[in-house]
C-alpha atoms as a PDB file:
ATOM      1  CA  UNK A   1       5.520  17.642 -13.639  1.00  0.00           C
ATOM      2  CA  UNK A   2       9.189  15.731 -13.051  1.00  0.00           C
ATOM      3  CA  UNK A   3       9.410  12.115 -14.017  1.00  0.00           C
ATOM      4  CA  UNK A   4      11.405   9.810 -12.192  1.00  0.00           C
ATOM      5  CA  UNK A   5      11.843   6.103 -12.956  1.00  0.00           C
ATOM      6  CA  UNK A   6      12.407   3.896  -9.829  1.00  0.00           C
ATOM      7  CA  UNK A   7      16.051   2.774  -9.462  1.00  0.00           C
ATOM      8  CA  UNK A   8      16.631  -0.311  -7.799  1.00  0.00           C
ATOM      9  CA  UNK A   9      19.283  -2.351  -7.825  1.00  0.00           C
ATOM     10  CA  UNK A  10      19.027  -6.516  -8.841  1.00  0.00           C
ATOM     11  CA  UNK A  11      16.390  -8.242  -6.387  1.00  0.00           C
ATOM     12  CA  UNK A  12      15.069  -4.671  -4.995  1.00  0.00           C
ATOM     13  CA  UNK A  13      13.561  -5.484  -1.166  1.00  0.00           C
ATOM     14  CA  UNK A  14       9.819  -3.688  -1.165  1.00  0.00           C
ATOM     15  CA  UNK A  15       7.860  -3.609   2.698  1.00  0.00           C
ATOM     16  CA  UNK A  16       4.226  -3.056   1.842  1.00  0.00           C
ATOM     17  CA  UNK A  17       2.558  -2.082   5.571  1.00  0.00           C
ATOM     18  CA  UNK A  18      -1.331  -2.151   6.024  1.00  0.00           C
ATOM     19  CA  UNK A  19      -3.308  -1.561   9.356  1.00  0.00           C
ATOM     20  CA  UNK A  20      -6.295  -3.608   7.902  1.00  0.00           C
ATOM     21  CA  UNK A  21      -6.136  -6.665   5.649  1.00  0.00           C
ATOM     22  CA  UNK A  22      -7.346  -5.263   2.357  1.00  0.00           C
ATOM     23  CA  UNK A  23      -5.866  -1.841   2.816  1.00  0.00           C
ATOM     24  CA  UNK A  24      -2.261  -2.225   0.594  1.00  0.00           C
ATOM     25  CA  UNK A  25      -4.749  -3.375  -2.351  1.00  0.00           C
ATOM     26  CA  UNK A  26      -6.556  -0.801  -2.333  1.00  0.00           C
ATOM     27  CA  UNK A  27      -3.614   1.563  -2.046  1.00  0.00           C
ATOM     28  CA  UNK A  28      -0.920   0.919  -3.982  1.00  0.00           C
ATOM     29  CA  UNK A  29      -1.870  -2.444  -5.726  1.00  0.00           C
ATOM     30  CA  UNK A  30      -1.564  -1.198  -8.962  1.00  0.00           C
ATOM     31  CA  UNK A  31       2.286   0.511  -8.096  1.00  0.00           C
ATOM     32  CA  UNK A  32       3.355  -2.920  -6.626  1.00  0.00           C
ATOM     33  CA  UNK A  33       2.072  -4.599  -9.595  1.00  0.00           C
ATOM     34  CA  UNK A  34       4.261  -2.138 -12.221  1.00  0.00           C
ATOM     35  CA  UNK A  35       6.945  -3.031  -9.933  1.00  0.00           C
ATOM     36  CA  UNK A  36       6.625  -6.691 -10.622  1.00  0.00           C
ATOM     37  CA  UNK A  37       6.822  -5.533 -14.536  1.00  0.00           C
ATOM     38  CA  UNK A  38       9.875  -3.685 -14.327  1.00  0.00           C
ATOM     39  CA  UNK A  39      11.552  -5.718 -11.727  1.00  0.00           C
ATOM     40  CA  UNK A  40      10.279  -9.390 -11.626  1.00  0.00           C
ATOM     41  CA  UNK A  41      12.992 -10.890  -9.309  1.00  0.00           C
ATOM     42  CA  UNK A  42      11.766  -8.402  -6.713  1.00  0.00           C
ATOM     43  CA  UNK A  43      10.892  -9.746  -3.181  1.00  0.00           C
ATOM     44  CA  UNK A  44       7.736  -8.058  -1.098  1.00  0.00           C
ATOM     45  CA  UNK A  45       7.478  -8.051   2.431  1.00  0.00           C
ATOM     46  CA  UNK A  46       3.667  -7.650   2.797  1.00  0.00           C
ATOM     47  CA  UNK A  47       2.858  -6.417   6.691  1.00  0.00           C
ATOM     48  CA  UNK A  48      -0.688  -6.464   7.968  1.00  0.00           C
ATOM     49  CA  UNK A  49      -1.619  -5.748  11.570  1.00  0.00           C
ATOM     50  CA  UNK A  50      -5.076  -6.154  12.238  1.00  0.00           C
ATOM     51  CA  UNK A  51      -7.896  -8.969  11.178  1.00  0.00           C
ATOM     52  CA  UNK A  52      -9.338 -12.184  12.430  1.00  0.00           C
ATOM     53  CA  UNK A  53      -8.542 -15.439  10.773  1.00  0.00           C
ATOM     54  CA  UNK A  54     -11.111 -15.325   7.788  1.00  0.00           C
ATOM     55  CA  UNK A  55     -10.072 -11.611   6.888  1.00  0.00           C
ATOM     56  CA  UNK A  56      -6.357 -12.740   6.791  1.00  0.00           C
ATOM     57  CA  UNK A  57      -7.095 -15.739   4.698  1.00  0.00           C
ATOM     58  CA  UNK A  58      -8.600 -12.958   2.402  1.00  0.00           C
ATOM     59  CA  UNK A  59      -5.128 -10.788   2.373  1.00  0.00           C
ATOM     60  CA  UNK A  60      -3.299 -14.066   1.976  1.00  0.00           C
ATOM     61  CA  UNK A  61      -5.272 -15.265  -0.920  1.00  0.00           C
ATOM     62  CA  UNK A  62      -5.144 -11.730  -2.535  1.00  0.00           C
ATOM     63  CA  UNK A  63      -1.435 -11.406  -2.162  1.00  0.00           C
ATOM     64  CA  UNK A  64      -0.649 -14.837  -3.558  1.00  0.00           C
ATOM     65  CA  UNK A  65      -2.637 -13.950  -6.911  1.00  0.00           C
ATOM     66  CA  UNK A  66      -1.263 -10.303  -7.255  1.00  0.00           C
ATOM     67  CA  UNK A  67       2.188 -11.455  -6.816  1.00  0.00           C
ATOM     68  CA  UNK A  68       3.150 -15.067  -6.497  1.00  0.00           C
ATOM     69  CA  UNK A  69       3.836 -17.185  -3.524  1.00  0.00           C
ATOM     70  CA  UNK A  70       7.202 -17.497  -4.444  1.00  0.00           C
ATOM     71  CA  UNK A  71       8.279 -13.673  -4.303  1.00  0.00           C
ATOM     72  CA  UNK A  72       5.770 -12.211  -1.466  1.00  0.00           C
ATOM     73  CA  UNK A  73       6.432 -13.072   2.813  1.00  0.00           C
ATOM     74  CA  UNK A  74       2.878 -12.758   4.219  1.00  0.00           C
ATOM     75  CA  UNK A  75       3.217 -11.477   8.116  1.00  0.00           C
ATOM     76  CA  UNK A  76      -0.042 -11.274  10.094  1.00  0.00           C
ATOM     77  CA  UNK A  77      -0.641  -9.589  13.090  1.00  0.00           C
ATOM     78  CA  UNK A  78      -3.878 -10.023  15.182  1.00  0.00           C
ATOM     79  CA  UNK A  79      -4.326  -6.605  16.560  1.00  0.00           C
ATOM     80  CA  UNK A  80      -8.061  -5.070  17.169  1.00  0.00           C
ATOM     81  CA  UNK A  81      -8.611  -3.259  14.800  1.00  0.00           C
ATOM     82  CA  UNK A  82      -9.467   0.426  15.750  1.00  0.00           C
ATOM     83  CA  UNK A  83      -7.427   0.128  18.492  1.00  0.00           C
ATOM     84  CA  UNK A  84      -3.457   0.242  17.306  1.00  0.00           C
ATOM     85  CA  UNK A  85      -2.678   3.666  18.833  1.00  0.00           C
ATOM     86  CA  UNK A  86      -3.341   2.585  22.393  1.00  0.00           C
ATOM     87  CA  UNK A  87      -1.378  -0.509  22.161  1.00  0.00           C
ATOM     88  CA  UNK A  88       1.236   1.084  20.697  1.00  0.00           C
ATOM     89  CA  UNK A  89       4.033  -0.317  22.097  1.00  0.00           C
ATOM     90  CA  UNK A  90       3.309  -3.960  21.336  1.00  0.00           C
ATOM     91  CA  UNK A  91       2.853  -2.552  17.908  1.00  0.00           C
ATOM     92  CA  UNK A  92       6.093  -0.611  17.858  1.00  0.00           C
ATOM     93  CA  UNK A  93       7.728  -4.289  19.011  1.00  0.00           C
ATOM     94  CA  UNK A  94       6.270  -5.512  15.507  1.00  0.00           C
ATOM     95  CA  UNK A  95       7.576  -2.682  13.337  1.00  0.00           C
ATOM     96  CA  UNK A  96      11.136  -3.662  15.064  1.00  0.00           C
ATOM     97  CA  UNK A  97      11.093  -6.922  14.186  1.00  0.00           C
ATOM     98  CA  UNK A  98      10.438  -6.583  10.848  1.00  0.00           C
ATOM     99  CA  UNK A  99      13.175  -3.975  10.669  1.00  0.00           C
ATOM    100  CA  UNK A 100      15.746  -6.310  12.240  1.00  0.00           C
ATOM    101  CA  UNK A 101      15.161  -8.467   8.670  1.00  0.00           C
ATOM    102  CA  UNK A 102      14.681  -6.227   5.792  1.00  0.00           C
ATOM    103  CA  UNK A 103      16.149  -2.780   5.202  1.00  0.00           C
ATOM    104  CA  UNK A 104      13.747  -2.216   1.537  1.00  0.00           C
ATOM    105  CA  UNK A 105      14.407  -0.062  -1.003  1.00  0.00           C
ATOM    106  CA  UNK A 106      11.108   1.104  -1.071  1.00  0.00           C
ATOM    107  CA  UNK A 107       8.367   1.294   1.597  1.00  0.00           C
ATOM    108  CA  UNK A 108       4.831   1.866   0.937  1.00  0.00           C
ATOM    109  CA  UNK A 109       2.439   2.577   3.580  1.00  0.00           C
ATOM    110  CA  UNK A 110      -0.581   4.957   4.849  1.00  0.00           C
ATOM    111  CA  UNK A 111      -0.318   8.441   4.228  1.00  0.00           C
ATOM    112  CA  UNK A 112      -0.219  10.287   7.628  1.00  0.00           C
ATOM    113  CA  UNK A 113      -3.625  12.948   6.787  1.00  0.00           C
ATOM    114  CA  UNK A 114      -5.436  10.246   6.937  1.00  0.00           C
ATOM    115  CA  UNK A 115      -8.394  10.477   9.968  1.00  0.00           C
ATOM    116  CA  UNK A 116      -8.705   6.836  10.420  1.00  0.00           C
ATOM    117  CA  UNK A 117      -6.460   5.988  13.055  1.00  0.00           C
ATOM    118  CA  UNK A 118      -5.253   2.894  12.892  1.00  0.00           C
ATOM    119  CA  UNK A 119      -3.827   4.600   9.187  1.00  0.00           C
ATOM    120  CA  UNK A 120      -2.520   7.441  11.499  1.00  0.00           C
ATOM    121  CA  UNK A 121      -0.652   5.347  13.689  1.00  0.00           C
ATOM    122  CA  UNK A 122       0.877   3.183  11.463  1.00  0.00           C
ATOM    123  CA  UNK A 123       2.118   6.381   9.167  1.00  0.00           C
ATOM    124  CA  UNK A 124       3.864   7.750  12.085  1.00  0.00           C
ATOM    125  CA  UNK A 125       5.711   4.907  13.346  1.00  0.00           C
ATOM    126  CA  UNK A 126       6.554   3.834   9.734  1.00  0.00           C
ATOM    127  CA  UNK A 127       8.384   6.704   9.207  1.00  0.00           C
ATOM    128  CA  UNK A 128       9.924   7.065  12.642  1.00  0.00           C
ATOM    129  CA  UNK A 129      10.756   3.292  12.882  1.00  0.00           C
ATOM    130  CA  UNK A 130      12.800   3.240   8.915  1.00  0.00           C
ATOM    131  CA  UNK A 131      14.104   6.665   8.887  1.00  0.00           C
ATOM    132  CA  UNK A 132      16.516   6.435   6.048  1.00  0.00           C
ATOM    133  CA  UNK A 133      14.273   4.194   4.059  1.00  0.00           C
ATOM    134  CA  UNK A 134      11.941   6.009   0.514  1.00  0.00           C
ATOM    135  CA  UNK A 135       8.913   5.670   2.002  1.00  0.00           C
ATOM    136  CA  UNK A 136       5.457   6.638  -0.345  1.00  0.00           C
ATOM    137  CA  UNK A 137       2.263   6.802   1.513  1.00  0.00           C
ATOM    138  CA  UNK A 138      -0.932   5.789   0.109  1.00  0.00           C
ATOM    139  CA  UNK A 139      -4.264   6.971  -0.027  1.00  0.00           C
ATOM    140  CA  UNK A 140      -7.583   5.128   1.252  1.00  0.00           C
ATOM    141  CA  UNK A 141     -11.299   6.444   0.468  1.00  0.00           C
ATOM    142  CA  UNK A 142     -14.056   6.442   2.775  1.00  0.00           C
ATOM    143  CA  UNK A 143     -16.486   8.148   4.718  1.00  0.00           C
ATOM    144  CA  UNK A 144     -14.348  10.384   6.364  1.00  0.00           C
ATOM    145  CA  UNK A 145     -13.611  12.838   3.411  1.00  0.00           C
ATOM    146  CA  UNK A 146     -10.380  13.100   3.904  1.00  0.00           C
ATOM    147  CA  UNK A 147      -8.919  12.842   0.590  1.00  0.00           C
ATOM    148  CA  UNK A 148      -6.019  15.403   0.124  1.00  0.00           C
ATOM    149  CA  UNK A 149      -3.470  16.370  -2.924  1.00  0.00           C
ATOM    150  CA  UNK A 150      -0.780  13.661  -3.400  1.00  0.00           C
ATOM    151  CA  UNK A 151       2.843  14.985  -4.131  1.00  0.00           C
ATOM    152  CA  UNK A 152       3.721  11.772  -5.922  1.00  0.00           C
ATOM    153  CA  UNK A 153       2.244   9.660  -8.434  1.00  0.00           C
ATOM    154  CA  UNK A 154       2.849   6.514 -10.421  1.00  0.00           C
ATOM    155  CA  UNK A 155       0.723   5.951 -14.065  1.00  0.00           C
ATOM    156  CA  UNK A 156      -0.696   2.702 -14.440  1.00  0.00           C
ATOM    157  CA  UNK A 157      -2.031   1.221 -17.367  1.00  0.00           C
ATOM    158  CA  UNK A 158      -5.912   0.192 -17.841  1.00  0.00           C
ATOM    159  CA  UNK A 159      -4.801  -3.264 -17.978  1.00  0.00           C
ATOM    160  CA  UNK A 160      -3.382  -3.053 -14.500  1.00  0.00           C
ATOM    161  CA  UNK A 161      -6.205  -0.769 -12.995  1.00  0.00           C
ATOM    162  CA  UNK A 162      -8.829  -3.495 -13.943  1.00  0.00           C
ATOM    163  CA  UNK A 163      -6.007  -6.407 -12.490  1.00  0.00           C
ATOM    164  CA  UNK A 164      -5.876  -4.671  -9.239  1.00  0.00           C
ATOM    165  CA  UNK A 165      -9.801  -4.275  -9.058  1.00  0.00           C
ATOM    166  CA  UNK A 166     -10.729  -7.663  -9.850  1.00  0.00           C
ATOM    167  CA  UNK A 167      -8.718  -8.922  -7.175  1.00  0.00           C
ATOM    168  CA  UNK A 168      -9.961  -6.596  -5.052  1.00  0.00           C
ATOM    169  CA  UNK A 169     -13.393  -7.463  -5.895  1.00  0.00           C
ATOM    170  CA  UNK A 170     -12.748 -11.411  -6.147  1.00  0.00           C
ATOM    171  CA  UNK A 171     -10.597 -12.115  -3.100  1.00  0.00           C
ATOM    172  CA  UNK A 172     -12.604  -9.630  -0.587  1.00  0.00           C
ATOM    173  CA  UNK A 173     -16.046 -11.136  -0.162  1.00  0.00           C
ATOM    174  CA  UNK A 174     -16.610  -9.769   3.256  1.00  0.00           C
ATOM    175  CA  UNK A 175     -16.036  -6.039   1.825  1.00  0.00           C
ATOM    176  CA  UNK A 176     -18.467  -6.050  -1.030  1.00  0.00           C
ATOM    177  CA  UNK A 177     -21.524  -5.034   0.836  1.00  0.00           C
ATOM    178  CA  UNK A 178     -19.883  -2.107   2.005  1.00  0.00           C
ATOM    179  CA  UNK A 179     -21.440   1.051  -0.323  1.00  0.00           C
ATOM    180  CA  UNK A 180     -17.671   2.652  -1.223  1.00  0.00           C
ATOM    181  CA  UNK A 181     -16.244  -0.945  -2.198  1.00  0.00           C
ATOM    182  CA  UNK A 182     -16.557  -1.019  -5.841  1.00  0.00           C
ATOM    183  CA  UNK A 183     -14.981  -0.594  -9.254  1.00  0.00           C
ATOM    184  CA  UNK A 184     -16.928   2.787  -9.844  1.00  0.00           C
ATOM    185  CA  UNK A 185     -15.350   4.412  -6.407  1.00  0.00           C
ATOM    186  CA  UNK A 186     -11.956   2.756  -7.155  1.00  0.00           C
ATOM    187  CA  UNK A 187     -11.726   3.676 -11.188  1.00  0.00           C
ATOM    188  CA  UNK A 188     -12.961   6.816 -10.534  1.00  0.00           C
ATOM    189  CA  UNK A 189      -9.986   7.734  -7.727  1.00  0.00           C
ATOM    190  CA  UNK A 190      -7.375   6.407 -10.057  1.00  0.00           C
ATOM    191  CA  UNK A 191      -8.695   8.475 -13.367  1.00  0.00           C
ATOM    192  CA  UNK A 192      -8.330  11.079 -10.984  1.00  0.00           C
ATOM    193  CA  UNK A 193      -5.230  11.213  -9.811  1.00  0.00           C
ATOM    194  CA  UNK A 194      -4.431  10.034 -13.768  1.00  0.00           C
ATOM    195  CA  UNK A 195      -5.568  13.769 -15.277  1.00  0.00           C
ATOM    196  CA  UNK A 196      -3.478  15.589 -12.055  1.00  0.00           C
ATOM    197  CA  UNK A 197      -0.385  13.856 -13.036  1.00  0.00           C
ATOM    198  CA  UNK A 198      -1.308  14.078 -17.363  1.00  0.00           C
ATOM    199  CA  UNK A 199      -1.004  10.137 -17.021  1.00  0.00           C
ATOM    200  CA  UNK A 200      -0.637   9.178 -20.601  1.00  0.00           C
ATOM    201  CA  UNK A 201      -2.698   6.185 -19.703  1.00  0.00           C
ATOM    202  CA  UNK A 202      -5.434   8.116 -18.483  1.00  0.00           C
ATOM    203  CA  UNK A 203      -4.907   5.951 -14.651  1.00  0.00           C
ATOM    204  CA  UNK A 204      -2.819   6.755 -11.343  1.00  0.00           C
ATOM    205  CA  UNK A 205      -1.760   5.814  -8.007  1.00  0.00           C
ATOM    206  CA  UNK A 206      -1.166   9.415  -5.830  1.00  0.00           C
ATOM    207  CA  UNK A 207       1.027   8.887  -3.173  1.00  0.00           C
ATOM    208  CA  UNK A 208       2.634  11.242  -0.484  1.00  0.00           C
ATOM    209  CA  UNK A 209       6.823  12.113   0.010  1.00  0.00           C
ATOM    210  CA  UNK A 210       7.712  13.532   3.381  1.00  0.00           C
ATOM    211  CA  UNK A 211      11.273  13.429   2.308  1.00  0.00           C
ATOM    212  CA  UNK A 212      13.267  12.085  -0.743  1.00  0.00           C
ATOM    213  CA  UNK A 213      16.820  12.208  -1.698  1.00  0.00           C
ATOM    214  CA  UNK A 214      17.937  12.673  -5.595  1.00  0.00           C
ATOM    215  CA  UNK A 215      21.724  12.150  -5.237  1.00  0.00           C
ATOM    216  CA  UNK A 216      24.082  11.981  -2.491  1.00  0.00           C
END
């Protein structure tokens, strides 16, 4: 197992990108959240595409409490949800704005296994929209049993684990009926990924590299 600390330079630029409003929480929460430790003048570009009014008042009130108004821009798209990969080009239009005004040091999106495709679609054009941007993708459970074997992964302490679920749990109402939405399926994912990686904290985030530089 290699370690590598995250290098960033002063105010690091980070463009978290989720298909569906609670989707960035649930994947990579706890990462952005060491972030904030390590780097707390960072600025977050939080991207969601899909969700009515009530969901993104959800995402917005989540986002705000993880990270602060004052170092996260919220932009909401209305897309249906289920259906990003056949409007595709009014969604490529959105990834192209964005990328006209931020070029982050770190992007972190869905991983491009996954069978839900909405996740799909955004993977792809993430990475074919910032191509010389690190970009980790995340993981999301569900039904669809498509959980694979991360390449990366970032150790998070119990402290931030149970952070990152309560807001989960607090700021999604409209998710908690669902049977996978809970602390048990979201501890147990991140204890996980903790004993693949020999997390000294016992917790982990597993993400997925396509490509990543050392040195130039």
């Amino acid at each position: 197992m290699i370690s590598v600390d995250f290098d960033f330079p002063d105010r690091p630029e980070i463009l978290c990108i989720g298909a569906h409003c609670d989707d960035i929480e649930i994947g990579c929460s706890g990462t952005v959240l060491r972030l904030l430790d390590a780097h707390p003048d960072i600025h977050i570009t939080w991207l969601i595409l899909t969700g009515n009014a009530d969901r993104q008042a959800e995402a917005k009130a989540s986002a705000i409490n993880l990270i602060g108004a004052d170092r996260v821009e919220l932009v909401f798209h209305g897309f249906r949800d289920g259906y990003l990969p056949y409007i595709g080009e009014t969604v490529k239009e959105a990834f192209e704005e964005i990328k006209s005004r931020t070029d982050p040091h770190l992007i972190l999106c869905h991983w491009e296994g996954d069978r839900h495709q909405d996740h799909r679609f955004i993977s792809e054009l993430t990475a074919s929209t910032f191509r010389k941007n690190l970009i980790l993708e995340y993981e999301i459970p569900k039904y669809d049993g498509d959980m694979g074997r991360p390449n990366v992964f970032v150790p998070i302490t119990e402290d931030i684990l149970k952070k990152k679920i309560s807001n989960l749990m607090r700021c999604y109402p409209s998710q908690v009926d669902k049977n996978w939405f809970d602390a048990e399926t979201f501890t147990s994912l991140h204890r996980l990924r903790g004993v693949e990686c020999g997390s000294d904290s016992r917790y982990a985030e597993g993400f997925y590299c396509r490509k990543m530089a050392f040195m130039k």
